[in-house]
PDB file of N, CA and C in Angstrom:
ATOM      1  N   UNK A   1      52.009 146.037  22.251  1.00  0.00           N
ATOM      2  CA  UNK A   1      52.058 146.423  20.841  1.00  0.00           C
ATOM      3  C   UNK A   1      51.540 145.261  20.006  1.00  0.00           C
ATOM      4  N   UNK A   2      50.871 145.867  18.871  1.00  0.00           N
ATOM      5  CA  UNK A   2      50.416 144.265  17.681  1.00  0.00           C
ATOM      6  C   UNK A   2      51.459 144.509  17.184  1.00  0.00           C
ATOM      7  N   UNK A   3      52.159 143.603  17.210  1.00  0.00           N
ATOM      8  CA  UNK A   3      53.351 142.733  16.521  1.00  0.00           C
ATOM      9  C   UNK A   3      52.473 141.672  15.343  1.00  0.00           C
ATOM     10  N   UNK A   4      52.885 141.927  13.767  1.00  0.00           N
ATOM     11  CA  UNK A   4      51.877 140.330  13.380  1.00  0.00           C
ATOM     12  C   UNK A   4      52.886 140.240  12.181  1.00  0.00           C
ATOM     13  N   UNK A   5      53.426 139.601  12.212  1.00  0.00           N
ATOM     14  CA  UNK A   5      54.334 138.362  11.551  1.00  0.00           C
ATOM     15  C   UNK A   5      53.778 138.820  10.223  1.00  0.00           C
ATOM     16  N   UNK A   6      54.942 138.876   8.815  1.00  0.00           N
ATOM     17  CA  UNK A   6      53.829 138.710   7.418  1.00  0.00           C
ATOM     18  C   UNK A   6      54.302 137.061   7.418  1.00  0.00           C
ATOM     19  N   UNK A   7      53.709 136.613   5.992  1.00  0.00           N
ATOM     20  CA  UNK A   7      54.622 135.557   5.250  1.00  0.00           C
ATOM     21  C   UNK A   7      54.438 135.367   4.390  1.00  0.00           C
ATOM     22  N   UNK A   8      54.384 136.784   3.916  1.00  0.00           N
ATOM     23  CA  UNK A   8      54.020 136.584   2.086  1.00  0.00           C
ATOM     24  C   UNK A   8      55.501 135.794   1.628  1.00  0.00           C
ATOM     25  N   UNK A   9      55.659 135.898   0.400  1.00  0.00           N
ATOM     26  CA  UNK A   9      56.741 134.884  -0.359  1.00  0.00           C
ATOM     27  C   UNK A   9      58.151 136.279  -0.504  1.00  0.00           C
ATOM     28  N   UNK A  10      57.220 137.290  -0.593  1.00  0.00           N
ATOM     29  CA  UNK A  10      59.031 138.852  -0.782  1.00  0.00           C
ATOM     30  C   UNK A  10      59.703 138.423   1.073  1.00  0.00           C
ATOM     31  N   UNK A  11      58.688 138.434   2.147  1.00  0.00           N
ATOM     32  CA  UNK A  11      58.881 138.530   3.597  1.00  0.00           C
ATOM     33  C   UNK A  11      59.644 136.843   3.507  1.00  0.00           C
ATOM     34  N   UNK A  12      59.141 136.188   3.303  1.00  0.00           N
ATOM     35  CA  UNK A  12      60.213 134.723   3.396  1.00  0.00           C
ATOM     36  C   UNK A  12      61.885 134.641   2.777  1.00  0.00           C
ATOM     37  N   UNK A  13      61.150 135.881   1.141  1.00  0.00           N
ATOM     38  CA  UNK A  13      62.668 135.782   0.790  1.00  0.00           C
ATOM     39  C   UNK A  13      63.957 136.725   1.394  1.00  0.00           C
ATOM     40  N   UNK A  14      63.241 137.469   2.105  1.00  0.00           N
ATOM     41  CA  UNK A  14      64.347 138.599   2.621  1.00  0.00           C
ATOM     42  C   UNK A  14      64.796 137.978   4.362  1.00  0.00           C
ATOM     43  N   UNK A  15      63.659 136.728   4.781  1.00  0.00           N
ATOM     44  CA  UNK A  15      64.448 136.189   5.875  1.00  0.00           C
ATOM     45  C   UNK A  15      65.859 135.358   5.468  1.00  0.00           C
ATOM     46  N   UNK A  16      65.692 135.098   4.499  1.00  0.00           N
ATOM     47  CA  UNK A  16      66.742 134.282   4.030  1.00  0.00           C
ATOM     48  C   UNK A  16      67.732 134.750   3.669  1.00  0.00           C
ATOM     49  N   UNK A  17      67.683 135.687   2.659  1.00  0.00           N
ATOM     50  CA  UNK A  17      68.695 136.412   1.925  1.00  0.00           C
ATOM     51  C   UNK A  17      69.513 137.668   2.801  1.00  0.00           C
ATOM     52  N   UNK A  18      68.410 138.254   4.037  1.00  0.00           N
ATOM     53  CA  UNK A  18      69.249 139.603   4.166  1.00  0.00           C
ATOM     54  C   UNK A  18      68.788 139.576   5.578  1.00  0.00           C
ATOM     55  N   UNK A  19      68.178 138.047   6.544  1.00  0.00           N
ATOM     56  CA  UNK A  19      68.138 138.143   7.983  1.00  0.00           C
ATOM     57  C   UNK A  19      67.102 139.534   8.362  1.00  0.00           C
ATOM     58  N   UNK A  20      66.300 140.088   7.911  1.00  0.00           N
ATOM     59  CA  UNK A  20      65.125 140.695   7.904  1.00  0.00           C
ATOM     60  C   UNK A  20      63.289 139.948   8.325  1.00  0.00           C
ATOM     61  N   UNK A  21      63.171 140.560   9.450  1.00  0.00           N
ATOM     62  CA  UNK A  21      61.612 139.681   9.409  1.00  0.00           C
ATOM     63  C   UNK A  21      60.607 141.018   9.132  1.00  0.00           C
ATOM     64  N   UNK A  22      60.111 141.020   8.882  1.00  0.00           N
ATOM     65  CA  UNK A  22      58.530 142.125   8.100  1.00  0.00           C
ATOM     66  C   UNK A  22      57.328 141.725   8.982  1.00  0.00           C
ATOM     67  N   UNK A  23      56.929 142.389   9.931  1.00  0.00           N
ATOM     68  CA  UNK A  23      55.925 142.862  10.759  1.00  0.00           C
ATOM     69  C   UNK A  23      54.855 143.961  10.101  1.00  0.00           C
ATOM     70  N   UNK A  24      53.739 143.949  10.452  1.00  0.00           N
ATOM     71  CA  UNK A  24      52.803 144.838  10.888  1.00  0.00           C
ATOM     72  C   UNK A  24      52.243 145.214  11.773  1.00  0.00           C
ATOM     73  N   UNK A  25      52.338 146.708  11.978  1.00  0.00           N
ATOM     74  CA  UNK A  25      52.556 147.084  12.910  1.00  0.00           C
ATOM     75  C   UNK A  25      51.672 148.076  13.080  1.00  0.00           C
ATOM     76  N   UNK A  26      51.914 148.735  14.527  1.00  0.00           N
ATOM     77  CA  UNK A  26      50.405 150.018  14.716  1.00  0.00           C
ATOM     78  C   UNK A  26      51.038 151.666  14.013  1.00  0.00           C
ATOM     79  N   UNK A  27      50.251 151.815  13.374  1.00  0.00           N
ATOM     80  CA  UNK A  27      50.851 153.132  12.690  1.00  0.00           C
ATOM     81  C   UNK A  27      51.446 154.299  13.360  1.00  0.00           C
ATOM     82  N   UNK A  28      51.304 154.628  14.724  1.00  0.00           N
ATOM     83  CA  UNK A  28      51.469 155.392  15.838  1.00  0.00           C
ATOM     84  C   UNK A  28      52.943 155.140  16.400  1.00  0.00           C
ATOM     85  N   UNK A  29      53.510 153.912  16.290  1.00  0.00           N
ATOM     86  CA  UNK A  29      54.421 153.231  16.964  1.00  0.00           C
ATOM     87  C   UNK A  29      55.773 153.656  15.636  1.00  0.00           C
ATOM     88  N   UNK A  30      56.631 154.087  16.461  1.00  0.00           N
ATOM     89  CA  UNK A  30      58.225 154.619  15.941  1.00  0.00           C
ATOM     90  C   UNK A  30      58.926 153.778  15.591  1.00  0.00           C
ATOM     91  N   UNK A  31      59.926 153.976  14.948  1.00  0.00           N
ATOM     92  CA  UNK A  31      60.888 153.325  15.086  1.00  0.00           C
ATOM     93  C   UNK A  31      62.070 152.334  16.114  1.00  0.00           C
ATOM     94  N   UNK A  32      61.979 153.413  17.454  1.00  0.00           N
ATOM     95  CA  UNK A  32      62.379 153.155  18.385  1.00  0.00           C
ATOM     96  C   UNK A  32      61.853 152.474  19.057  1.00  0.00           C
ATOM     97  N   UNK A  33      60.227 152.427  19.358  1.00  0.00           N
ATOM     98  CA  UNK A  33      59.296 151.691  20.302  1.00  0.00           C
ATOM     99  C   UNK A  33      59.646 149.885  19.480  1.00  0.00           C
ATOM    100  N   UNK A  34      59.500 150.126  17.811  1.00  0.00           N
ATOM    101  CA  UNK A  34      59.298 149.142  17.706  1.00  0.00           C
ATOM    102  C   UNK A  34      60.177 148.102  17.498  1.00  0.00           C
ATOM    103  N   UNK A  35      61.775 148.977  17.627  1.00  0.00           N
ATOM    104  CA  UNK A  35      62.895 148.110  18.015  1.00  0.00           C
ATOM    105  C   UNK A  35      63.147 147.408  19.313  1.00  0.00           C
ATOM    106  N   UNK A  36      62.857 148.323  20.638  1.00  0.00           N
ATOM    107  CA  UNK A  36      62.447 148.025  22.194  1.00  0.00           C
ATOM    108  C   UNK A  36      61.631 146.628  22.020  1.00  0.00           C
ATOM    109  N   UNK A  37      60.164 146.889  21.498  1.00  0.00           N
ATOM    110  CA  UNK A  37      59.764 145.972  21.865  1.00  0.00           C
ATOM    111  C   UNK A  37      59.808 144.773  21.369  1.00  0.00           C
ATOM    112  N   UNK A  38      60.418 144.766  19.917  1.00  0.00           N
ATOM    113  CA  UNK A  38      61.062 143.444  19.410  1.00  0.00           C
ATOM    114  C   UNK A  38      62.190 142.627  20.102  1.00  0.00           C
ATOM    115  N   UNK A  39      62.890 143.459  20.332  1.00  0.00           N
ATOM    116  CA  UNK A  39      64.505 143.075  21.456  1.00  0.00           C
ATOM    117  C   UNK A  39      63.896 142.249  23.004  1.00  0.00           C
ATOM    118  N   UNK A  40      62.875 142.815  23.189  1.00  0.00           N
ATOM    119  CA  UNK A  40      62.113 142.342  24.782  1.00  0.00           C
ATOM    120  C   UNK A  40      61.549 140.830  24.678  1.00  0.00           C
ATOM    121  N   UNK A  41      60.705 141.304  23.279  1.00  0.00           N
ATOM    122  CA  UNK A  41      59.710 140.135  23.142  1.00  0.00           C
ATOM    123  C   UNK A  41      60.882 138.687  23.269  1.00  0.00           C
ATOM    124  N   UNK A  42      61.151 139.087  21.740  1.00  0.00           N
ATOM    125  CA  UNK A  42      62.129 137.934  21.139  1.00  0.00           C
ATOM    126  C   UNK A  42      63.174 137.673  21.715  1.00  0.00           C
ATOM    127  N   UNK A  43      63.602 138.523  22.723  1.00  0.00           N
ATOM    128  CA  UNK A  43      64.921 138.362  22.983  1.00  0.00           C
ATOM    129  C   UNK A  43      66.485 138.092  21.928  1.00  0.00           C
ATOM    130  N   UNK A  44      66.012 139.016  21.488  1.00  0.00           N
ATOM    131  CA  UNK A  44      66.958 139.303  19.902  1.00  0.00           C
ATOM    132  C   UNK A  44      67.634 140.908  19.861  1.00  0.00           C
ATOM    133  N   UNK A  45      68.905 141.074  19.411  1.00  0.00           N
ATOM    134  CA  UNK A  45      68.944 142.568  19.106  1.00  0.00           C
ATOM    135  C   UNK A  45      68.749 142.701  17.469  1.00  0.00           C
ATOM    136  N   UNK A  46      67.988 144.113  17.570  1.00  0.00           N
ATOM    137  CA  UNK A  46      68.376 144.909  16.468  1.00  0.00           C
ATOM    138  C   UNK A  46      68.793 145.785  15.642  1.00  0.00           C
ATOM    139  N   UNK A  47      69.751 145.766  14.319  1.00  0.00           N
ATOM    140  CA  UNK A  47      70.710 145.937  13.947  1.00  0.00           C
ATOM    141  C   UNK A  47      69.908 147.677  13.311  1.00  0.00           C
ATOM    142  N   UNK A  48      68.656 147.423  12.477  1.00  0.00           N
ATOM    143  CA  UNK A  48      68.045 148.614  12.064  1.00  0.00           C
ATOM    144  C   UNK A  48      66.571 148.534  11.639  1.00  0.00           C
ATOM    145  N   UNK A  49      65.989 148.700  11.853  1.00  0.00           N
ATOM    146  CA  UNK A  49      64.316 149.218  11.431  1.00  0.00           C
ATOM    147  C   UNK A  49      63.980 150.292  10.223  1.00  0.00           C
ATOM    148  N   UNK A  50      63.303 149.567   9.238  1.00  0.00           N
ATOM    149  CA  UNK A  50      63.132 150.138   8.586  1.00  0.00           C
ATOM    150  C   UNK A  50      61.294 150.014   8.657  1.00  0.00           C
ATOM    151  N   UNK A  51      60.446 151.328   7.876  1.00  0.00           N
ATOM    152  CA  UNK A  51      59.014 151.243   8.248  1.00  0.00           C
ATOM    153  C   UNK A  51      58.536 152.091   6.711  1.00  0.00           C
ATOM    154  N   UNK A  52      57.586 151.468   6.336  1.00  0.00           N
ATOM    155  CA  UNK A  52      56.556 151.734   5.464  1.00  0.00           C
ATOM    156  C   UNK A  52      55.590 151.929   5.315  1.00  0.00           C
ATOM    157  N   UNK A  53      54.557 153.108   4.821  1.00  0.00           N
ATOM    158  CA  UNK A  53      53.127 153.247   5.236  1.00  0.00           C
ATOM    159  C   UNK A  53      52.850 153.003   3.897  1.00  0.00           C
ATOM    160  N   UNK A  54      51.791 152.110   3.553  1.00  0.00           N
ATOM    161  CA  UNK A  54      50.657 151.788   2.470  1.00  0.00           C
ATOM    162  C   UNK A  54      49.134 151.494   2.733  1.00  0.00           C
ATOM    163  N   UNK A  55      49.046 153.023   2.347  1.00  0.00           N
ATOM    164  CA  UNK A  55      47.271 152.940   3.044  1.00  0.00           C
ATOM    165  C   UNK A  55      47.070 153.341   4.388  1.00  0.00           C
ATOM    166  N   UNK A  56      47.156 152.586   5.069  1.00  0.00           N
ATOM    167  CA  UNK A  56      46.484 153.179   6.304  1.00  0.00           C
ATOM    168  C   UNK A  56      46.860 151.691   6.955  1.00  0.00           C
ATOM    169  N   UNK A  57      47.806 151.353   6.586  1.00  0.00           N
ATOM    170  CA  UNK A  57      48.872 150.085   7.205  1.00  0.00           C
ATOM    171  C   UNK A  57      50.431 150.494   7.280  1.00  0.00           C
ATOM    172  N   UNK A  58      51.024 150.106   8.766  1.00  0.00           N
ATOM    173  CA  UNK A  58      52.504 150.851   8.409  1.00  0.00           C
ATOM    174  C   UNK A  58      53.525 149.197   8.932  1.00  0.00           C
ATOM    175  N   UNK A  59      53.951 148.652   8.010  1.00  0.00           N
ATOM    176  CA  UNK A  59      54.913 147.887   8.061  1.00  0.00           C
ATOM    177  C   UNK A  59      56.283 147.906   8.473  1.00  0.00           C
ATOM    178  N   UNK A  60      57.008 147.539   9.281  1.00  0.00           N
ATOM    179  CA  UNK A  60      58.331 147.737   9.906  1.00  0.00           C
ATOM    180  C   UNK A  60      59.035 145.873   9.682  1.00  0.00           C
ATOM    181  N   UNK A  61      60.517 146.669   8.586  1.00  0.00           N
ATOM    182  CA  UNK A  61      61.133 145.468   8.037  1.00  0.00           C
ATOM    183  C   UNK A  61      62.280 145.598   9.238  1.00  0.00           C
ATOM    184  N   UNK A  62      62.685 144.551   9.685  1.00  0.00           N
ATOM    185  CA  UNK A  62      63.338 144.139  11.417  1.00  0.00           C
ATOM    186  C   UNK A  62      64.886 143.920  10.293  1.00  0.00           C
ATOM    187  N   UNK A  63      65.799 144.645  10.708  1.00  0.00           N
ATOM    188  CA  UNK A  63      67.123 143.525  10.425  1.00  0.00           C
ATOM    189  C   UNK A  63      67.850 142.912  11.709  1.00  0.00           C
ATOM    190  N   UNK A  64      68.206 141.929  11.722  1.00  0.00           N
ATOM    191  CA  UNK A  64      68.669 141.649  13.176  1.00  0.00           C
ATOM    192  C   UNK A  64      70.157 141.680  12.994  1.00  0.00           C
ATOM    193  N   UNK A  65      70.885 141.668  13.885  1.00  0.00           N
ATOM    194  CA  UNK A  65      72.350 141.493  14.180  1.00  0.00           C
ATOM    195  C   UNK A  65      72.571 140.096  13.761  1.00  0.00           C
ATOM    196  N   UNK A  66      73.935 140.510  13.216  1.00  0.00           N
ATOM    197  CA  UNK A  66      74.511 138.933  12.384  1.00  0.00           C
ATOM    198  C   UNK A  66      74.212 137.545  13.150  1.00  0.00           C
ATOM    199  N   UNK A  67      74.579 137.705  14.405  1.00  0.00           N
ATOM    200  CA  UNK A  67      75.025 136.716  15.558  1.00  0.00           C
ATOM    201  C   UNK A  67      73.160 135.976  15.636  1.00  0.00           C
ATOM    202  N   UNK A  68      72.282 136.636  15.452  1.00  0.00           N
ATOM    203  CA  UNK A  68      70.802 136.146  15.615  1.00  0.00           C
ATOM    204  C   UNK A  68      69.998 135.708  14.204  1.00  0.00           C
ATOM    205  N   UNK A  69      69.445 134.972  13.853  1.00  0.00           N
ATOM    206  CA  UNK A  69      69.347 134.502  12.653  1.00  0.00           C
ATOM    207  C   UNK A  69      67.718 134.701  12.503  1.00  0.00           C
ATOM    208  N   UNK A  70      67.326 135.331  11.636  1.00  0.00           N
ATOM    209  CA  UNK A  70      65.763 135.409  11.597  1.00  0.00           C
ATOM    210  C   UNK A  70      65.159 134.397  11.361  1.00  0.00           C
ATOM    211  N   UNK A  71      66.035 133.314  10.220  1.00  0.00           N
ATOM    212  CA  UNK A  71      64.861 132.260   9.904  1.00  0.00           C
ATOM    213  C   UNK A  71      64.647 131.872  11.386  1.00  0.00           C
ATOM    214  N   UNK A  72      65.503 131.518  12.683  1.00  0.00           N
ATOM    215  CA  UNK A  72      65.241 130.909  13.774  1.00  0.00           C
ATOM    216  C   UNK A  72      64.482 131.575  14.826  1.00  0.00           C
ATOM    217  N   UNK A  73      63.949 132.672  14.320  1.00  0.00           N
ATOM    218  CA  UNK A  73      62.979 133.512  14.946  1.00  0.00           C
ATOM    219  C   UNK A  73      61.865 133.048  14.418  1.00  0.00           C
ATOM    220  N   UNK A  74      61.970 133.306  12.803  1.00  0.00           N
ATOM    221  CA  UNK A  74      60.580 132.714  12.365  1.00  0.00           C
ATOM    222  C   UNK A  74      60.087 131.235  12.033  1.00  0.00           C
ATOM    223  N   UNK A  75      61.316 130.472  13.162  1.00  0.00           N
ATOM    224  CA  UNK A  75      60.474 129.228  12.877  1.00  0.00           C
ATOM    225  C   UNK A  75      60.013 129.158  14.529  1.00  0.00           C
ATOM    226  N   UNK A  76      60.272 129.562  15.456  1.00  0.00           N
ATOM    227  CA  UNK A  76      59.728 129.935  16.707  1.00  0.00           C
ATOM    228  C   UNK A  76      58.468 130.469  16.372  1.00  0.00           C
ATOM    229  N   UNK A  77      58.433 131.288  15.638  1.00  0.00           N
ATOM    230  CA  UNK A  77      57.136 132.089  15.555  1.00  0.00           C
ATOM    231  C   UNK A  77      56.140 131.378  14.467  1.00  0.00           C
ATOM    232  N   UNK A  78      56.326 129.647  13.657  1.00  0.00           N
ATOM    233  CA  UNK A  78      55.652 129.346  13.081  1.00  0.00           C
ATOM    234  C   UNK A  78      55.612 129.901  11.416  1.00  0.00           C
ATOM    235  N   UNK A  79      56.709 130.810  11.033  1.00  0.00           N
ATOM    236  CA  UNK A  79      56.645 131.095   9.791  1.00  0.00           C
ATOM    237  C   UNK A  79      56.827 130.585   8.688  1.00  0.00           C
ATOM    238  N   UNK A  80      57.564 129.474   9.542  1.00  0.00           N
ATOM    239  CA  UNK A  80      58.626 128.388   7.904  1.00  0.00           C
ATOM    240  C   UNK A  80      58.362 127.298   9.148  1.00  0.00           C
TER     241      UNK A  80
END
């Protein structure tokens, strides 16, 4: 799956504030696929998936479970 990290400045503030990371993602890909394959990759669970289509781009906002901390995902992943 393309998994691609955002880091606009709303995606930085919602790692912080509400443990959410904001992906883009393949428009085809569910909800479910794209919880699976976040949990695999990262080795993280998640709590709920939320997904947005704008345009002909579909974005999926990650919340993770309390116990896993996103900023420490996204500094693994180079975000912060």
């Amino acid at each position: 799956m393309n998994l691609k990290p955002l880091t606009t400045e709303k995606a930085i503030m919602s790692i912080e504030r509400e443990n959410v990371l904001t992906f883009l993602v393949d428009a085809r890909k569910t909800k479910d696929e794209i919880k699976k394959e976040i949990e695999e990759i990262f080795e993280v669970k998640v709590e709920k998936v939320r997904t947005l289509i704008r345009g002909n781009k579909k974005y999926a906002y990650v919340k993770l479970k309390k116990e896993f901390l996103a900023i420490d995902l996204a500094t693994k992943l180079g975000m912060m």
